[in-house]
Protein backbone atom coordinates (compact mmCIF):
# COMPACT_ATOMS: atom_id res chain seq x y z
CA UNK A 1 -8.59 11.60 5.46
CA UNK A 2 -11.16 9.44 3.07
CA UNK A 3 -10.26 6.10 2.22
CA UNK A 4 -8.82 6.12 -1.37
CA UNK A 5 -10.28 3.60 -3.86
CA UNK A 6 -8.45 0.72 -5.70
CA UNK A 7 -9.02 2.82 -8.58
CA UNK A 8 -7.12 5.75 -7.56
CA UNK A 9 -4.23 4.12 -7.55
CA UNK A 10 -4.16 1.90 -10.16
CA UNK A 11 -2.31 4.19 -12.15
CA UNK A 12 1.21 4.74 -9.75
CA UNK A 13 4.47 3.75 -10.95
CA UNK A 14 5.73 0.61 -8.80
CA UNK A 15 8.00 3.50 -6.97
CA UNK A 16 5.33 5.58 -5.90
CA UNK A 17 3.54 2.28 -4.38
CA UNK A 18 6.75 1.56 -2.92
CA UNK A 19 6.77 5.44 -1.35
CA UNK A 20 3.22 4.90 -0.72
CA UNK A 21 3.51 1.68 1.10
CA UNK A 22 6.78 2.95 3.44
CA UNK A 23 4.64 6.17 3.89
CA UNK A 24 1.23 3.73 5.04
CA UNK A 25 3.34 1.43 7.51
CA UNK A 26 5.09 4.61 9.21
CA UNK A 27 1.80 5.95 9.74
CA UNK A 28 0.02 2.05 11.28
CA UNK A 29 2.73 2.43 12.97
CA UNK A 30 2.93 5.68 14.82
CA UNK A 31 -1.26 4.96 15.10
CA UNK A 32 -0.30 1.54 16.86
CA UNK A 33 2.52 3.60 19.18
CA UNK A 34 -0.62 6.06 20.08
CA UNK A 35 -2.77 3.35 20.78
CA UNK A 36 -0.28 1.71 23.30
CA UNK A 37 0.85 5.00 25.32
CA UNK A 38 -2.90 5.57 25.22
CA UNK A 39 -3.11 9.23 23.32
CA UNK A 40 -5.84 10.05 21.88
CA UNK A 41 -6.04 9.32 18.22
CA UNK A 42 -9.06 8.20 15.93
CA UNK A 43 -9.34 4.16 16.28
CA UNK A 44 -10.87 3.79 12.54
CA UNK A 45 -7.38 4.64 11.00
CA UNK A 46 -5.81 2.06 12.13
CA UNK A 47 -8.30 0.11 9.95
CA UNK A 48 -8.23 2.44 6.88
CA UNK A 49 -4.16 2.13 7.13
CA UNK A 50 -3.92 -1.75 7.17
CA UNK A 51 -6.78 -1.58 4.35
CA UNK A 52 -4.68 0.75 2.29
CA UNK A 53 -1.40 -1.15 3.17
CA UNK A 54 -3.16 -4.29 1.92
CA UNK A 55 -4.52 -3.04 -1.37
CA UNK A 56 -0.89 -1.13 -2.28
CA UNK A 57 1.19 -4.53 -1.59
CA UNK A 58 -1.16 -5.99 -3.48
CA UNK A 59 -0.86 -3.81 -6.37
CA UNK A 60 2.81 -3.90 -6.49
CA UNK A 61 2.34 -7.70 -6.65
CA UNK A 62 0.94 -7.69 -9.78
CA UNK A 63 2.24 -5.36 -11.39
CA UNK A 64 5.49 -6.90 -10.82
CA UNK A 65 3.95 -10.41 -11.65
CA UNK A 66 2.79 -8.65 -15.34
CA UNK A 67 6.43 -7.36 -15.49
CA UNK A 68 8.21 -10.51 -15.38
CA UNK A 69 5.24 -12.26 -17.63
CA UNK A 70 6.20 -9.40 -19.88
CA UNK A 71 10.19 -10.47 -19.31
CA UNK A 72 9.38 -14.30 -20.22
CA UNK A 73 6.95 -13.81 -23.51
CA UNK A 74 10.30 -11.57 -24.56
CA UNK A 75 12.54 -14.35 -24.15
CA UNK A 76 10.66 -17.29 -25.09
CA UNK A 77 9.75 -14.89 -28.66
């Protein structure tokens, strides 16, 4: 699996980054249980998980920080 770019995802609903991000920390996860009983399993997607982990929590952060800016100009208008 290639990495997916920041750009690629830009465009999910905050429920798909939520699905995304449950989906990303099952798989670090069951990569960090292979690692420990020592299967085999490639050691770069361990990195590529955390990376993607990190970019869709960020993502969700801001959108949801644009949402409630959205919420207060609303109000204050």
């Amino acid at each position: 699996m290639s990495l997916a770019k920041f750009t690629d995802i830009i465009s999910l609903s905050t429920i798909e980054i939520s699905k995304a991000i449950i989906e990303t920390e099952t798989q670090l996860f069951n990569l960090r249980f292979k690692k420990a009983t020592r299967q085999s399993f490639k050691s770069h997607e361990i990195k590529n998980a955390k990376r993607r982990l990190a970019q869709l929590k960020t993502l969700l952060t801001s959108k949801l920080q644009n949402s409630e800016q959205k919420d207060e100009n609303l109000i204050t208008n």
